[in-house]
PDB file of N, CA and C in Angstrom:
ATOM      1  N   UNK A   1      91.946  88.372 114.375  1.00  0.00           N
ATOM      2  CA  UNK A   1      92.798  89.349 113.738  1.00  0.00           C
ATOM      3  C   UNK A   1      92.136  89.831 112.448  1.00  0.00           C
ATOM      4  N   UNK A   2      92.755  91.295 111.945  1.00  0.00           N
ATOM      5  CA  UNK A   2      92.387  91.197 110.625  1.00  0.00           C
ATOM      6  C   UNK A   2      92.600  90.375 109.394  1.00  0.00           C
ATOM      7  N   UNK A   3      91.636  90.719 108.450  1.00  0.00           N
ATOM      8  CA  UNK A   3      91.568  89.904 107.125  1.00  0.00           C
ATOM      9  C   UNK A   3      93.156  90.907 106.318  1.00  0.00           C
ATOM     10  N   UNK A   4      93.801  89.614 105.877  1.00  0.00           N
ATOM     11  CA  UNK A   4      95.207  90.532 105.163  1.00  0.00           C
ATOM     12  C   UNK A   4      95.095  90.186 103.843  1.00  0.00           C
ATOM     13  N   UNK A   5      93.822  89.826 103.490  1.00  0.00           N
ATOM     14  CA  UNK A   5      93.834  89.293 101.667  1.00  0.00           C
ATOM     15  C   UNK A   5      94.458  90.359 100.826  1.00  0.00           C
ATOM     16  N   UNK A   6      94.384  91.638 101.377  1.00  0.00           N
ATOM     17  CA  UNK A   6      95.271  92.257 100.129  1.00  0.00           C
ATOM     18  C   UNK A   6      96.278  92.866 100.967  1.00  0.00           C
ATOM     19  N   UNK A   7      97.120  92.099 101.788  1.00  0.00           N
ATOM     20  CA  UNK A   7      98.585  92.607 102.829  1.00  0.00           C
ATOM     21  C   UNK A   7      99.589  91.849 100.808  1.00  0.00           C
ATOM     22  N   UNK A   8     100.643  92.791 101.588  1.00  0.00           N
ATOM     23  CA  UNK A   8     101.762  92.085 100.758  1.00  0.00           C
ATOM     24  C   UNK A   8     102.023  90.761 100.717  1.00  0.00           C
ATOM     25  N   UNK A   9     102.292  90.473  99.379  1.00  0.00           N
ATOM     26  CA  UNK A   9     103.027  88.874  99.708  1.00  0.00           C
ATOM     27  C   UNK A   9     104.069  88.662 100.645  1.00  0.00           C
ATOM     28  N   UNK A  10     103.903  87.643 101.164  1.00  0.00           N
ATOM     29  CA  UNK A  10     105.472  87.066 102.121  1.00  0.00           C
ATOM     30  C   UNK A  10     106.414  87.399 101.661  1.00  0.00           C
ATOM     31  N   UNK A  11     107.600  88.124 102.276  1.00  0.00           N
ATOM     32  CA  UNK A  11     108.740  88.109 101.950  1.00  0.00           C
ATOM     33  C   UNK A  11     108.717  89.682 101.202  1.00  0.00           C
ATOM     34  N   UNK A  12     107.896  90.441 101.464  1.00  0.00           N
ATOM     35  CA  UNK A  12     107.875  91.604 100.578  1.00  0.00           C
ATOM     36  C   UNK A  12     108.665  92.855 101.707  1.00  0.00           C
ATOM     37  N   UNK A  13     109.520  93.295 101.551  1.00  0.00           N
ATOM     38  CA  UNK A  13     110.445  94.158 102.043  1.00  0.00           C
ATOM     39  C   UNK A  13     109.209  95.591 102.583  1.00  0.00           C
ATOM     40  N   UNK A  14     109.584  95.484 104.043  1.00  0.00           N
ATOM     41  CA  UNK A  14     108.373  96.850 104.790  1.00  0.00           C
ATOM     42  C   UNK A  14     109.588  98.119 104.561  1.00  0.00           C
ATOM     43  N   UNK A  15     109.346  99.254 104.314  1.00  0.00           N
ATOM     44  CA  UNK A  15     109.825 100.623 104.597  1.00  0.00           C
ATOM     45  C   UNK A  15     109.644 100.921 106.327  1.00  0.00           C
ATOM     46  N   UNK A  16     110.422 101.102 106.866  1.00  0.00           N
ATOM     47  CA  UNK A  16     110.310 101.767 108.176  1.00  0.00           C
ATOM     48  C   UNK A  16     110.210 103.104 108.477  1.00  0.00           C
ATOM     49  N   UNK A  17     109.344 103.570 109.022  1.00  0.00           N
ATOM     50  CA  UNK A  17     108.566 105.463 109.121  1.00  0.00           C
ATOM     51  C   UNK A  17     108.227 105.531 110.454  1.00  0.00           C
ATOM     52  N   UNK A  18     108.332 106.647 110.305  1.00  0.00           N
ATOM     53  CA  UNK A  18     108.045 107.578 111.850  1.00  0.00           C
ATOM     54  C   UNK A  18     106.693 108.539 111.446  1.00  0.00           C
ATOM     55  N   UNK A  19     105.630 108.187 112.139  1.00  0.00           N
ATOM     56  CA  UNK A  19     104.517 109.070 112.210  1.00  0.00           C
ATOM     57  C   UNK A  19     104.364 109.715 113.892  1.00  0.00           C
ATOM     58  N   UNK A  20     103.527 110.656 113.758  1.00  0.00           N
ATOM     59  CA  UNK A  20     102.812 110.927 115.410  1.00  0.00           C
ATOM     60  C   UNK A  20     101.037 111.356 115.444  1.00  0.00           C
ATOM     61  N   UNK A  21     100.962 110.411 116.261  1.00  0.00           N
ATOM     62  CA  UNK A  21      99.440 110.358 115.822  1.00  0.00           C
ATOM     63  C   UNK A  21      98.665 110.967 117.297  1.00  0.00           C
ATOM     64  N   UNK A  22      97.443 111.355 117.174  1.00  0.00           N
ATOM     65  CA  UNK A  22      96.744 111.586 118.785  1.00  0.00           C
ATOM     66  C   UNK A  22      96.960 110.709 119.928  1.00  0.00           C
ATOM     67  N   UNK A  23      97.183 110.873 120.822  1.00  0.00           N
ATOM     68  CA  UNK A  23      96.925 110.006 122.134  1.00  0.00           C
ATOM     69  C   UNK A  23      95.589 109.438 121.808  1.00  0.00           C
ATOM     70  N   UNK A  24      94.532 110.111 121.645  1.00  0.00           N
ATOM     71  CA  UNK A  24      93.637 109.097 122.029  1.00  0.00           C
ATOM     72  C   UNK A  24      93.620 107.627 120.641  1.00  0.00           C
ATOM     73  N   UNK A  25      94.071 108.156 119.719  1.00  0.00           N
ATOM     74  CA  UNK A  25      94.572 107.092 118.449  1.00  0.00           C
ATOM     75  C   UNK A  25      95.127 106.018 119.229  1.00  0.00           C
ATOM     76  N   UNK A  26      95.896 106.232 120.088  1.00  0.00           N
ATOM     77  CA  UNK A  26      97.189 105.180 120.261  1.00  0.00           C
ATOM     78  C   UNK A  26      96.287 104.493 121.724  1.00  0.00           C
ATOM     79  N   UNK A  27      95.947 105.095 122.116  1.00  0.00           N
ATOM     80  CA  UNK A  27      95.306 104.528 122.713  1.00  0.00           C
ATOM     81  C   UNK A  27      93.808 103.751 122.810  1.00  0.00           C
ATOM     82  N   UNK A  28      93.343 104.046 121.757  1.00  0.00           N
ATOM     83  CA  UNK A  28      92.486 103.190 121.458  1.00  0.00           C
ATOM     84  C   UNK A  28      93.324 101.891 120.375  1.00  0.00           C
ATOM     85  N   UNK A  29      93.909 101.747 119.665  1.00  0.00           N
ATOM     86  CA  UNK A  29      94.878 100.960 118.981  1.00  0.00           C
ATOM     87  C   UNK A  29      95.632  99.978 120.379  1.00  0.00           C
ATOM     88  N   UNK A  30      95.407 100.788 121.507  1.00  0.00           N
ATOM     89  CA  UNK A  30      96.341  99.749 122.490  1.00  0.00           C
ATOM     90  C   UNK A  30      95.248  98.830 122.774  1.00  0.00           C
ATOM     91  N   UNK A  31      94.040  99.533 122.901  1.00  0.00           N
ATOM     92  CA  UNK A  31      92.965  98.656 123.474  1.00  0.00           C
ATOM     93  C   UNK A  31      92.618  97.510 122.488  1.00  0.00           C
ATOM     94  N   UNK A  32      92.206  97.824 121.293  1.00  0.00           N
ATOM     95  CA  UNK A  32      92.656  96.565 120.324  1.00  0.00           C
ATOM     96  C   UNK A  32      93.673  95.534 120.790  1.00  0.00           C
ATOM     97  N   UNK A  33      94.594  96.200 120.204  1.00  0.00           N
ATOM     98  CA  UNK A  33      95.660  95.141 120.591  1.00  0.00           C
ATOM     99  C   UNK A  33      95.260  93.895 122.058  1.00  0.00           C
ATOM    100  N   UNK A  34      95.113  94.959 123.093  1.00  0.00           N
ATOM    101  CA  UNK A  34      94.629  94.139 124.366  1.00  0.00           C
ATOM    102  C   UNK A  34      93.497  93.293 124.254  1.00  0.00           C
ATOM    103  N   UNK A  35      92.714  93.058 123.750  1.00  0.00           N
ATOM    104  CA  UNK A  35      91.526  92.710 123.460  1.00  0.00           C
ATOM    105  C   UNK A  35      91.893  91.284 121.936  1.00  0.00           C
ATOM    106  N   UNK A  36      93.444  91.490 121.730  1.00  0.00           N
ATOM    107  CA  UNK A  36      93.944  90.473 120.556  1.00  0.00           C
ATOM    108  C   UNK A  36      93.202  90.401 119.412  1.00  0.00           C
ATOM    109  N   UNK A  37      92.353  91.738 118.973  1.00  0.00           N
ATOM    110  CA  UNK A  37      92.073  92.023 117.569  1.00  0.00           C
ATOM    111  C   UNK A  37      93.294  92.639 116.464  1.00  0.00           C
ATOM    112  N   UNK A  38      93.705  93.137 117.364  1.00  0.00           N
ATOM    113  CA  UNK A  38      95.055  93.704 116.111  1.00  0.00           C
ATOM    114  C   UNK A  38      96.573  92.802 116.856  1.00  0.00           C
ATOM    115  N   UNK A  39      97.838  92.522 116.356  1.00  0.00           N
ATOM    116  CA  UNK A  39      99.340  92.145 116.848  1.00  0.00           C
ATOM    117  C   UNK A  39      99.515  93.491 117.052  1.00  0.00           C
ATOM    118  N   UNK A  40      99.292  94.729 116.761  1.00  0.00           N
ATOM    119  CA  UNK A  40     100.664  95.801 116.983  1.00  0.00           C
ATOM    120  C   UNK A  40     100.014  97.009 116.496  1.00  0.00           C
ATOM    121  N   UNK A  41     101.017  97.387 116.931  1.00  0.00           N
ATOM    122  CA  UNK A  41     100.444  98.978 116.213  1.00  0.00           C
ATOM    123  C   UNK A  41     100.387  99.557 114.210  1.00  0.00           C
ATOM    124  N   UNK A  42     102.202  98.729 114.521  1.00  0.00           N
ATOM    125  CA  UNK A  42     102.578  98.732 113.005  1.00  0.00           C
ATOM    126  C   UNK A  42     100.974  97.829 112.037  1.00  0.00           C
ATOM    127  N   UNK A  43     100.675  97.008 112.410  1.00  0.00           N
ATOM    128  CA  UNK A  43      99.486  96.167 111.605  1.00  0.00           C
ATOM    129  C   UNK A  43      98.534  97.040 111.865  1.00  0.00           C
ATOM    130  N   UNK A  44      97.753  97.853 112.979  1.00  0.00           N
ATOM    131  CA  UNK A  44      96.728  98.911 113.316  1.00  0.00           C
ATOM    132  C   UNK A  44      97.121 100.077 111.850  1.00  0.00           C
ATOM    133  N   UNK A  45      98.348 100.700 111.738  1.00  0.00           N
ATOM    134  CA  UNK A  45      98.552 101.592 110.504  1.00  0.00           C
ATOM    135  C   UNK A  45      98.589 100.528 109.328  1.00  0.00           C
ATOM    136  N   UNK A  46      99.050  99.698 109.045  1.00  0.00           N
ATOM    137  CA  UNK A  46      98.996  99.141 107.587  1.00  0.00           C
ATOM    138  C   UNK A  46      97.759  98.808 107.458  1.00  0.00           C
ATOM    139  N   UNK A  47      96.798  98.886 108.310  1.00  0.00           N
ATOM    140  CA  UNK A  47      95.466  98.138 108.064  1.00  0.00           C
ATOM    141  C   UNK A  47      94.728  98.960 107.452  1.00  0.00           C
ATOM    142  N   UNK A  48      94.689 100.466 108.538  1.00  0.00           N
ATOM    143  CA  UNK A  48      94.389 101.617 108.193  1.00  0.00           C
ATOM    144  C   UNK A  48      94.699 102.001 107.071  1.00  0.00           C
ATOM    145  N   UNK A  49      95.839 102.001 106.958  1.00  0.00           N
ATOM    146  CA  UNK A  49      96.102 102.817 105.445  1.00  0.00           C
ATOM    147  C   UNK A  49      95.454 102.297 103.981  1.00  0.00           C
ATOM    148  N   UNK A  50      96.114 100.392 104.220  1.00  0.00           N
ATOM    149  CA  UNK A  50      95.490  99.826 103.297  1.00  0.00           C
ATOM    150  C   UNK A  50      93.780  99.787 103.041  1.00  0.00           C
ATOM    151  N   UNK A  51      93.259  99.959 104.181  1.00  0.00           N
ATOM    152  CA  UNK A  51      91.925 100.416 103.936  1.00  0.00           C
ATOM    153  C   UNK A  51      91.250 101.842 103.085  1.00  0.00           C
ATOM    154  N   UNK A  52      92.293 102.720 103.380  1.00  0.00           N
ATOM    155  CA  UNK A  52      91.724 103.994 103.136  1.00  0.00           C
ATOM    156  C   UNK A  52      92.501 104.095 101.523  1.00  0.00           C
ATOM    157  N   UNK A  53      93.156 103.628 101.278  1.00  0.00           N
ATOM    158  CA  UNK A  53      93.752 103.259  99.843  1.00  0.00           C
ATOM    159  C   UNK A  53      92.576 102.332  98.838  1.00  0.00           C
ATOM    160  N   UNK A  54      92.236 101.592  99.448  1.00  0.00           N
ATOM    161  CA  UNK A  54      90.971 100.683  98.844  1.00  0.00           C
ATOM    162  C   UNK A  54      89.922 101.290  98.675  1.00  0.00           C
ATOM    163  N   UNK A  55      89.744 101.892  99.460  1.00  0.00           N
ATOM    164  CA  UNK A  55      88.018 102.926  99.848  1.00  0.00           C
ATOM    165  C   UNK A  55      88.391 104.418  98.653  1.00  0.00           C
ATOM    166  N   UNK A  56      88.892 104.838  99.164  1.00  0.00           N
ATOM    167  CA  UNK A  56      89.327 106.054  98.445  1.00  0.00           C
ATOM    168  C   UNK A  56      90.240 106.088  96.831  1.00  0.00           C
ATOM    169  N   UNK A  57      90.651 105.366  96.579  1.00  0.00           N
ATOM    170  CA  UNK A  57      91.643 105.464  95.321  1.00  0.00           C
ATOM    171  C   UNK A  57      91.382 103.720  94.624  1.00  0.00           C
ATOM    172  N   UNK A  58      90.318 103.139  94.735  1.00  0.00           N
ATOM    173  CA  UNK A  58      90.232 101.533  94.394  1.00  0.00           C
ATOM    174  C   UNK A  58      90.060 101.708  92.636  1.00  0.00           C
ATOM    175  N   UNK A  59      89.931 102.534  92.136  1.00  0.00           N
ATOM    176  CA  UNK A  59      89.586 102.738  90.963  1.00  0.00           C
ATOM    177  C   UNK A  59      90.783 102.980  90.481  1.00  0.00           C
ATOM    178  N   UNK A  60      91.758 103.520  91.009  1.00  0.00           N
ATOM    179  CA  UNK A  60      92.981 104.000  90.396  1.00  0.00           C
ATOM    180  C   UNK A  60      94.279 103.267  90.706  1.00  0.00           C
ATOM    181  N   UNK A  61      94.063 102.439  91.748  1.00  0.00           N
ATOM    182  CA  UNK A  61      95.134 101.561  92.408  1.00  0.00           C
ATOM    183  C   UNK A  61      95.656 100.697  91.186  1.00  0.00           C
ATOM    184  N   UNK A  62      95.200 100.319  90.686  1.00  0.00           N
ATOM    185  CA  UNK A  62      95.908  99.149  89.399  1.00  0.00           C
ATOM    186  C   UNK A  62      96.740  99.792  88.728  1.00  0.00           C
ATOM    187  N   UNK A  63      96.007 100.770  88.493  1.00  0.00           N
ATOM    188  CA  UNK A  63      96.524 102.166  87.518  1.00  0.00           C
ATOM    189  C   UNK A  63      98.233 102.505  87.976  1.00  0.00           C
ATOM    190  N   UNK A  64      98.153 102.817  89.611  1.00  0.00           N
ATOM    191  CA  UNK A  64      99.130 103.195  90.010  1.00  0.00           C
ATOM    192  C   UNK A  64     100.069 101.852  90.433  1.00  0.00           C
ATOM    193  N   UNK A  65      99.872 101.108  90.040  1.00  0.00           N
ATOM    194  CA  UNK A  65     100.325  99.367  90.426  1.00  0.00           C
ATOM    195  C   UNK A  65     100.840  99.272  91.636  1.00  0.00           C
ATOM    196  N   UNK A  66     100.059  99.108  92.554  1.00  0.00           N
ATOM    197  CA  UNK A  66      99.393  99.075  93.736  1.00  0.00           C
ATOM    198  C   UNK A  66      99.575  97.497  93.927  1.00  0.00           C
ATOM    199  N   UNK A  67      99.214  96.768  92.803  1.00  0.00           N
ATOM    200  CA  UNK A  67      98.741  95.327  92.876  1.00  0.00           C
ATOM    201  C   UNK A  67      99.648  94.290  91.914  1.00  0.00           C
ATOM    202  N   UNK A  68     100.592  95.316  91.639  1.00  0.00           N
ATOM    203  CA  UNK A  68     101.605  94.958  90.984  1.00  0.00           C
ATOM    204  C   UNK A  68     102.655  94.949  91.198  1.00  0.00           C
ATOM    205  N   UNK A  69     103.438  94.145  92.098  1.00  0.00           N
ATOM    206  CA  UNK A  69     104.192  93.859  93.431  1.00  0.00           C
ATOM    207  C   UNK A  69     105.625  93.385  92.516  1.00  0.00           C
ATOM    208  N   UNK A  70     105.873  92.767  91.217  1.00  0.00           N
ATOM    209  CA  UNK A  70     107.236  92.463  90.930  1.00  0.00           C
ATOM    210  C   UNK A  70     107.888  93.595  90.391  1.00  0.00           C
ATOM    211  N   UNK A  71     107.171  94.696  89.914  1.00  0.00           N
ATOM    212  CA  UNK A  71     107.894  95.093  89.034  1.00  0.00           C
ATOM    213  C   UNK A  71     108.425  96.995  89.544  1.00  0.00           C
ATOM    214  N   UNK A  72     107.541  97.226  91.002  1.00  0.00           N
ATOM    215  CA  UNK A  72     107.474  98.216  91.667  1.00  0.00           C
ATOM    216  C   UNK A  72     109.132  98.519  92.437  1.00  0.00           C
ATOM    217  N   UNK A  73     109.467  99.770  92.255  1.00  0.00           N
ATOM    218  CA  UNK A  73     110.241 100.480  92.949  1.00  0.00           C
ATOM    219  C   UNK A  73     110.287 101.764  93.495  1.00  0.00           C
ATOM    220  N   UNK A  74     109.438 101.656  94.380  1.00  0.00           N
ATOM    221  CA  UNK A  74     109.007 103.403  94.628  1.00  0.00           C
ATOM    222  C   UNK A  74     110.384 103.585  95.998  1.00  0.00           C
ATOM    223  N   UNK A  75     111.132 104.731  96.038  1.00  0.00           N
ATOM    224  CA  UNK A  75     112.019 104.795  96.825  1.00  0.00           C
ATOM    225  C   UNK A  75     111.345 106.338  97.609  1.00  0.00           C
TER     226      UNK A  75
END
């Protein structure tokens, strides 16, 4: 499976969303899954995202407290 060193702490409340992504997305994400590199789809997008948040904005993430998990309320 993936590395979740920077997933939320346990017990950290998920937002539930509706995206729509390409067929061939979802279907390569199934093949993962089948293959027992990823649990799900939902972990395939948080992985993703949290990746492209790290890669792209890692300089500014603290900034935006990203990594600052008690005191956050984004609604």
């Amino acid at each position: 499976m993936s590395d979740n060193s920077s997933a939320l702490p346990k017990g950290e409340k998920m937002k539930n969303i509706t995206i729509n992504i390409p067929d061939i997305y979802d279907k390569n994400i199934q093949k993962l899954i089948n293959l027992k590199l990823l649990a799900s789809r939902s972990e395939a997008i948080r992985t993703a995202l949290r990746e492209f948040l790290n890669k792209e904005y890692s300089k500014n993430l603290d900034l935006l407290g990203y990594f600052n998990f008690e005191d956050k309320k984004i609604e």
